[in-house]
N, C-alpha and C. Protein backbone atom coordinates (compact mmCIF):
# COMPACT_ATOMS: atom_id res chain seq x y z
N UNK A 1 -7.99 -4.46 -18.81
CA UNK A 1 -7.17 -3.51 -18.08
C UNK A 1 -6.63 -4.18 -16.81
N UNK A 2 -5.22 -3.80 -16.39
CA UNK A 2 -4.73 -4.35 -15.41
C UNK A 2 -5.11 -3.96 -14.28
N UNK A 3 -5.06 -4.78 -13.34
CA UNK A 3 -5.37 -3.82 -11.40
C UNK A 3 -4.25 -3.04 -11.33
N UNK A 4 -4.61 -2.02 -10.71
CA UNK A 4 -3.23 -0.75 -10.21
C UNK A 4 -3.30 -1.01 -8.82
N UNK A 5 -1.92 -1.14 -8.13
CA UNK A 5 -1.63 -0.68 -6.95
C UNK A 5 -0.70 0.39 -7.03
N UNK A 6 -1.14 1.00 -5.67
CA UNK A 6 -0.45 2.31 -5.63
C UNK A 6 0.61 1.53 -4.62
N UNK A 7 2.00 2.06 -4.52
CA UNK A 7 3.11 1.55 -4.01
C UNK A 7 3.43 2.58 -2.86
N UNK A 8 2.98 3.03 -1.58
CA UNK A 8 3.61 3.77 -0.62
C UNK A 8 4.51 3.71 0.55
N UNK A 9 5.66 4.05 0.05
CA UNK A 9 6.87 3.60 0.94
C UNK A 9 8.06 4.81 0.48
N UNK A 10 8.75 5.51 1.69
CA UNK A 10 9.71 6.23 1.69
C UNK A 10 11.45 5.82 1.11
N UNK A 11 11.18 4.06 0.97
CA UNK A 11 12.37 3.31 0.74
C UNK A 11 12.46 3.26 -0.86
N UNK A 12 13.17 3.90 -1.67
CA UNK A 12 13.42 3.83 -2.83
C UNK A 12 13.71 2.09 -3.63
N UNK A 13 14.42 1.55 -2.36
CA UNK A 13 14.55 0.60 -2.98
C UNK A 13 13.44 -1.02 -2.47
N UNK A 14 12.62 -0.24 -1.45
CA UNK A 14 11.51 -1.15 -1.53
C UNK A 14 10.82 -1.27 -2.58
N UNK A 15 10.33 0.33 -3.16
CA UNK A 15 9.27 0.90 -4.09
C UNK A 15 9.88 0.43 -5.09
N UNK A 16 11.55 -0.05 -6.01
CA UNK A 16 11.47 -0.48 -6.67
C UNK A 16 11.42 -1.91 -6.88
N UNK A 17 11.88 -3.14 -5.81
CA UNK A 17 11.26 -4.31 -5.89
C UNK A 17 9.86 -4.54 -5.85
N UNK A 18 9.00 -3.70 -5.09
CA UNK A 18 7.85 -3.80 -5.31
C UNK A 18 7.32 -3.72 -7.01
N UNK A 19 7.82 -2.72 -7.25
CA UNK A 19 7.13 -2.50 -8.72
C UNK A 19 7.81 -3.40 -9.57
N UNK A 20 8.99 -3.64 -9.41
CA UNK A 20 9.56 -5.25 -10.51
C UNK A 20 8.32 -6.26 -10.36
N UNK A 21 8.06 -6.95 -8.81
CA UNK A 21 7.63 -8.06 -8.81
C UNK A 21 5.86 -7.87 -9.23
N UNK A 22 5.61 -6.74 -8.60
CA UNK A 22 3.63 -6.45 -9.62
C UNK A 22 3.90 -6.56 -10.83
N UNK A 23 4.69 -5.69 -11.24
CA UNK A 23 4.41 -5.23 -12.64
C UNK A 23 5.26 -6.61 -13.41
N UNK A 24 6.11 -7.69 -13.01
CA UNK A 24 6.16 -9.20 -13.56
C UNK A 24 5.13 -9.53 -13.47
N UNK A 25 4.26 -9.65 -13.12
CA UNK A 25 2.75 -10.26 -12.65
C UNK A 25 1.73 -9.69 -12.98
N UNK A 26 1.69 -8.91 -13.92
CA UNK A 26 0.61 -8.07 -14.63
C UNK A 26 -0.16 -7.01 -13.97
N UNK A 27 0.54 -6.49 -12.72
CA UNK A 27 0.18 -5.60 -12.44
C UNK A 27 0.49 -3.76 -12.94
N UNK A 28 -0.31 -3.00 -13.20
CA UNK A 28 -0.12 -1.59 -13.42
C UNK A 28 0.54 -1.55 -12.09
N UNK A 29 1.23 -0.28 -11.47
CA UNK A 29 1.49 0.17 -10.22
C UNK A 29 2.24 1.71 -10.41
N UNK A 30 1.78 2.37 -9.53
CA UNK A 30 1.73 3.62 -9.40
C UNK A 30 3.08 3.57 -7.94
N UNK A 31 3.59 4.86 -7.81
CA UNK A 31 4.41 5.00 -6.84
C UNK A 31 4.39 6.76 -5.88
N UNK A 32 4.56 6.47 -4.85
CA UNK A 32 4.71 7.78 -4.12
C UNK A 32 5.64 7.53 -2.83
N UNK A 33 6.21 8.33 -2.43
CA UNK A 33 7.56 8.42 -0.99
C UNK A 33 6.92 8.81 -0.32
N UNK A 34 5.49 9.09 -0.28
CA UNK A 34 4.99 9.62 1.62
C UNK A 34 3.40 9.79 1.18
N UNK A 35 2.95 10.11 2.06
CA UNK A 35 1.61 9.93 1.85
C UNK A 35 1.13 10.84 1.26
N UNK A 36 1.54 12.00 1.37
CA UNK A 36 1.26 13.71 0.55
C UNK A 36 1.31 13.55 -0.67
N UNK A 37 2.58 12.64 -1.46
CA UNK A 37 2.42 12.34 -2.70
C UNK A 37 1.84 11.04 -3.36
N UNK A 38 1.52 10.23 -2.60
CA UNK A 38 0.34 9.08 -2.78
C UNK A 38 -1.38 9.89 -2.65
N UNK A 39 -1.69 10.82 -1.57
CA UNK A 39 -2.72 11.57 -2.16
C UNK A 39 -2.69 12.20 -3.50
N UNK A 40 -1.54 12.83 -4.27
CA UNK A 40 -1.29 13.29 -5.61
C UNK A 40 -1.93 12.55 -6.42
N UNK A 41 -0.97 10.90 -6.49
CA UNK A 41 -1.51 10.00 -7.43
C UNK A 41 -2.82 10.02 -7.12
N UNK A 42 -3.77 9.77 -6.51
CA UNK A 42 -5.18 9.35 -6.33
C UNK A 42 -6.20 10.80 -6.91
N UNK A 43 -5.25 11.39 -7.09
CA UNK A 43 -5.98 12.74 -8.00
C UNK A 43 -6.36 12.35 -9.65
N UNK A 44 -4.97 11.75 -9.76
CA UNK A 44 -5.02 10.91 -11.12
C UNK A 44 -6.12 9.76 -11.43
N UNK A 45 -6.12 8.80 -10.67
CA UNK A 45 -6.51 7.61 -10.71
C UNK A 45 -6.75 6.93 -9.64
N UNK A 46 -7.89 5.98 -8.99
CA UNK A 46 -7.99 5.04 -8.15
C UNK A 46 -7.28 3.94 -8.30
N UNK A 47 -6.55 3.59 -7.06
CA UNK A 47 -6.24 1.80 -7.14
C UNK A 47 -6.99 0.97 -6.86
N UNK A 48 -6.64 -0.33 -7.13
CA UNK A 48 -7.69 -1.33 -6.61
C UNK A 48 -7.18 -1.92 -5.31
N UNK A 49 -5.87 -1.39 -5.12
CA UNK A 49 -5.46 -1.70 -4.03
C UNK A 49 -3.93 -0.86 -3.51
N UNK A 50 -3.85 -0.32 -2.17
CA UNK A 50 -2.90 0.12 -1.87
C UNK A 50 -1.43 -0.79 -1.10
N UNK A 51 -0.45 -0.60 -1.31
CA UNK A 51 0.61 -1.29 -0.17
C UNK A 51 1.45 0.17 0.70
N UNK A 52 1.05 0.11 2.03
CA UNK A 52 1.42 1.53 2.72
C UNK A 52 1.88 0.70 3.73
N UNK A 53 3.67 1.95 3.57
CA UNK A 53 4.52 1.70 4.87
C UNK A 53 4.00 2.73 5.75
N UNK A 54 3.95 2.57 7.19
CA UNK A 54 3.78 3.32 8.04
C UNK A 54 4.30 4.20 8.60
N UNK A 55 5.75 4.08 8.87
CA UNK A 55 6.90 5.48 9.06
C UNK A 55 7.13 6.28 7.90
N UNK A 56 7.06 7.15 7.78
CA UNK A 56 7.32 7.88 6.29
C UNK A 56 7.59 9.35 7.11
N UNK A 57 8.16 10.12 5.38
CA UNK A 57 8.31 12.06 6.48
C UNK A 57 6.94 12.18 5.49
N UNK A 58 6.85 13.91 5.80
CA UNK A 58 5.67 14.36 5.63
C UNK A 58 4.68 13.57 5.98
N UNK A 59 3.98 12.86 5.67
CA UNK A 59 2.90 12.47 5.74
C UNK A 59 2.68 11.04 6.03
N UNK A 60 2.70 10.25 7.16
CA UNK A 60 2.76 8.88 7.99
C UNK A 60 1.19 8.34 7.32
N UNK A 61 1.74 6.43 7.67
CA UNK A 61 0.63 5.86 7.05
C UNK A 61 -0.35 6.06 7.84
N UNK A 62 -0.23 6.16 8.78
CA UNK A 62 -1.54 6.65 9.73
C UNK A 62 -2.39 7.77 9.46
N UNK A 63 -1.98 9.17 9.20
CA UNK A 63 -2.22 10.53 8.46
C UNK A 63 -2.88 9.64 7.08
N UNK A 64 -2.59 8.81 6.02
CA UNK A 64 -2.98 9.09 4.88
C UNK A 64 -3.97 8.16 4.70
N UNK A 65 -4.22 6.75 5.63
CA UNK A 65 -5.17 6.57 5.95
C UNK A 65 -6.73 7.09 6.51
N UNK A 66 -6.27 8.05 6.98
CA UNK A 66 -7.13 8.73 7.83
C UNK A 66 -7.98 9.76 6.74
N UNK A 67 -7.13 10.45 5.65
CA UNK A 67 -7.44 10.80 4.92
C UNK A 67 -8.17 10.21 3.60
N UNK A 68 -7.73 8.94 3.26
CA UNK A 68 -8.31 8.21 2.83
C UNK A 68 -10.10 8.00 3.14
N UNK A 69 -9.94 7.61 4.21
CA UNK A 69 -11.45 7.82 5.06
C UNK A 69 -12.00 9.14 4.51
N UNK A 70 -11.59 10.07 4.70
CA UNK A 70 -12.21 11.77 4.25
C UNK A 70 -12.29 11.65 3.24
N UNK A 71 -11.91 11.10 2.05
CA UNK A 71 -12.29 11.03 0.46
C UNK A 71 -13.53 10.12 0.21
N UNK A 72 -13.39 9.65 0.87
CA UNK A 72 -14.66 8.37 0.46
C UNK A 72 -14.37 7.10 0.46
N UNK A 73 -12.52 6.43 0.44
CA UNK A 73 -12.17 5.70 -0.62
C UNK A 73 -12.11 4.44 -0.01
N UNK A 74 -12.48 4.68 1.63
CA UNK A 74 -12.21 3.62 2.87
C UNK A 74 -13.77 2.97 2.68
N UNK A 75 -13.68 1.58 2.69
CA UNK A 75 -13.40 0.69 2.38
C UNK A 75 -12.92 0.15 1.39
N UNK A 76 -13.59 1.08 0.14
CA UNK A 76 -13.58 0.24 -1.52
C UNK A 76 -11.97 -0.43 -1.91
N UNK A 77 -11.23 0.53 -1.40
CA UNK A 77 -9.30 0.62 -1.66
C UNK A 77 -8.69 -0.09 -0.66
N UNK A 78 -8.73 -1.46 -0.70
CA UNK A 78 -8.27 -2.01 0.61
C UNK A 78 -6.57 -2.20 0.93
N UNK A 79 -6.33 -2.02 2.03
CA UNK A 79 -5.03 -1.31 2.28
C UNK A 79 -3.71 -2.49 2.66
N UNK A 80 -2.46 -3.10 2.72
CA UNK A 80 -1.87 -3.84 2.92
C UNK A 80 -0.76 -2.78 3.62
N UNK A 81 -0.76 -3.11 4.88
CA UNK A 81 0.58 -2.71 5.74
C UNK A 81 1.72 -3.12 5.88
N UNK A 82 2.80 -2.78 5.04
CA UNK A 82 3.94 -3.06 5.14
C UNK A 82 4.84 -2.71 6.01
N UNK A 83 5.55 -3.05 7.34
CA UNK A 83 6.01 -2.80 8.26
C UNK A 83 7.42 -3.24 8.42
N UNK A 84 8.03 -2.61 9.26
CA UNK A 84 9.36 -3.14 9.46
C UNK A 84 9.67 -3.23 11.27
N UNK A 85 7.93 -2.58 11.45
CA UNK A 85 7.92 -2.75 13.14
C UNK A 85 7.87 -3.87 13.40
N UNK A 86 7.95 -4.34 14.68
CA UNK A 86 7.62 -5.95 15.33
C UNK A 86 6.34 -5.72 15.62
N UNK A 87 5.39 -4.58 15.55
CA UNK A 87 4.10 -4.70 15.78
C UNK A 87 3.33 -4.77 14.89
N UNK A 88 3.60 -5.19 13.82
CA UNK A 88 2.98 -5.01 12.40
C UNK A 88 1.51 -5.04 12.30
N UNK A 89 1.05 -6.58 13.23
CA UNK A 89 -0.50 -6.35 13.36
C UNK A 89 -1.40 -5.20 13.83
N UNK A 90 -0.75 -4.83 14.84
CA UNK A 90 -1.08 -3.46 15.55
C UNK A 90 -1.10 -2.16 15.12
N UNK A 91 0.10 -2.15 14.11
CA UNK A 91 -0.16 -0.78 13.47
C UNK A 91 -1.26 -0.97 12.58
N UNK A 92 -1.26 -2.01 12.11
CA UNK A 92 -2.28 -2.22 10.78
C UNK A 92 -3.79 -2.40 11.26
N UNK A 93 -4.26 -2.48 12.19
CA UNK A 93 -5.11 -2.62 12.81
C UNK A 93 -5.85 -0.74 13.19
N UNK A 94 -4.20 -0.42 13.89
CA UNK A 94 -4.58 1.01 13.85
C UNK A 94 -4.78 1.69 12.25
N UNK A 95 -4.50 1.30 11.76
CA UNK A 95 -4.66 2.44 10.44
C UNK A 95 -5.62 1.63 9.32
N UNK A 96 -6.68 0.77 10.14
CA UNK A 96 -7.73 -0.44 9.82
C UNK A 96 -7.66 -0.77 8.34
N UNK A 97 -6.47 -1.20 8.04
CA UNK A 97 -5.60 -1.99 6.92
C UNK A 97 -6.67 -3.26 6.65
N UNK A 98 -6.96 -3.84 5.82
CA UNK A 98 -7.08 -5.29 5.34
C UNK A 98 -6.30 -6.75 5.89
N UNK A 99 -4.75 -5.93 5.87
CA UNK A 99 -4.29 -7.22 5.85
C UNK A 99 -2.35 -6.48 6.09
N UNK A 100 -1.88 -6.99 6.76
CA UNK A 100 -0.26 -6.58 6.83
C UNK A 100 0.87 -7.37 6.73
N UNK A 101 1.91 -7.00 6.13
CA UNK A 101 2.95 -7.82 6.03
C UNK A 101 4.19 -7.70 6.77
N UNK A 102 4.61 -8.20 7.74
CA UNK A 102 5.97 -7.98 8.44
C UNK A 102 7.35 -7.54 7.29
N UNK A 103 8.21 -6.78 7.42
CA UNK A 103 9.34 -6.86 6.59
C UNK A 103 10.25 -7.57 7.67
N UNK A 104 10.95 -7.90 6.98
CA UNK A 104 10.94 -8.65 5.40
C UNK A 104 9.81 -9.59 5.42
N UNK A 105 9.35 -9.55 3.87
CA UNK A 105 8.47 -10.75 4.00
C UNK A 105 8.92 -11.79 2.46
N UNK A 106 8.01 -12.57 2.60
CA UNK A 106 8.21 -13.45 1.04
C UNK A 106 7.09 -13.12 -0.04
N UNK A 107 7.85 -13.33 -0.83
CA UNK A 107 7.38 -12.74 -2.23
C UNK A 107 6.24 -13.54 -2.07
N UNK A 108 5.98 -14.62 -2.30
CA UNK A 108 4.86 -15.45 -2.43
C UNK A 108 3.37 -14.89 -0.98
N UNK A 109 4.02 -14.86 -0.29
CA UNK A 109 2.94 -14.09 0.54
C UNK A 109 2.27 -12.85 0.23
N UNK A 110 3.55 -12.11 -0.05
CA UNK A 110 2.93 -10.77 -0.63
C UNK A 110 1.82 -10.70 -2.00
N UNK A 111 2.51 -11.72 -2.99
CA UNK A 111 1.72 -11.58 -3.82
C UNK A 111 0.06 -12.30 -3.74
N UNK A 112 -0.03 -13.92 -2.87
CA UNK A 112 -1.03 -13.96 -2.42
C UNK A 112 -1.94 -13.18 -1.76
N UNK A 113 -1.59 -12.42 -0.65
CA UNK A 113 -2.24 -11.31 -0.49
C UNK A 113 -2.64 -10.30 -1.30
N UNK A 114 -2.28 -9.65 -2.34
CA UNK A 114 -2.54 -8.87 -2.83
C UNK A 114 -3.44 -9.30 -4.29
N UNK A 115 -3.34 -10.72 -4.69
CA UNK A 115 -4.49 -10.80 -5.23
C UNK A 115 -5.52 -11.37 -4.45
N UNK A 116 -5.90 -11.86 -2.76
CA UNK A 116 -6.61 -11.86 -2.84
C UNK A 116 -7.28 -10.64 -1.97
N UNK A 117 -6.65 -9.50 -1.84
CA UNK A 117 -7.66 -8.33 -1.85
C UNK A 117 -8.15 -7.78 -2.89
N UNK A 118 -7.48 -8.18 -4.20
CA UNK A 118 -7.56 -7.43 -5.54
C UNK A 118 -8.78 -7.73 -6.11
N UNK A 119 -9.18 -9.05 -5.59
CA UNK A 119 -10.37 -9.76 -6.58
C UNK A 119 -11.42 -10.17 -5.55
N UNK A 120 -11.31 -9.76 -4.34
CA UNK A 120 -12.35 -9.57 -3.84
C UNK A 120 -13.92 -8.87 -3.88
């Protein structure tokens, strides 16, 4: 069975390069536009790993983190912050992420990162 990441980002067309370049790479991946509907998916199924933008409506990466914590799921689901702030470390730090990626970033980074939270 493949690793699932869940894909959380309000940008339609982030969420779909994201899911081209996992799912080239044998990843499952799940998708949601805000954090209200990324809690949905996790009704369904656990990921082995999340990628969460931090500005979003309804429900901010900060909010669904936090909630995350209230399920249980903080630590096991380790989190990658995708940002388009110049503070990228900082938010990700605040919403005690794993690991964050500045936007734009490179494919090759992203995907290093994300397997090595995956197989940790």
């Amino acid at each position: 069975m493949n690793p699932t990441v869940l894909i959380v980002d309000d940008d339609k067309g982030v969420q779909e390069t994201l899911e081209a370049i996992l799912e080239f790479e044998g990843y499952d991946v799940l998708l949601a536009g805000d954090g209200l509907e990324a809690l949905q998916r996790l009704d369904e199924m656990t990921p082995q790993l999340i990628l969460l933008d931090i500005m979003m409506p309804r429900m901010d990466g900060f909010a669904f983190a936090e909630a995350l914590e209230e399920r249980g799921l903080r630590p096991a689901v380790p989190i990658i912050v995708l940002t388009a702030d110049g503070r990228a470390k900082q938010k990700a730090e605040q919403a005690r992420a794993e690991s964050y990626l500045p936007k734009p970033f490179e494919v090759s980074n992203l995907l290093d990162e994300v397997e090595r939270l995956v197989k940790r």
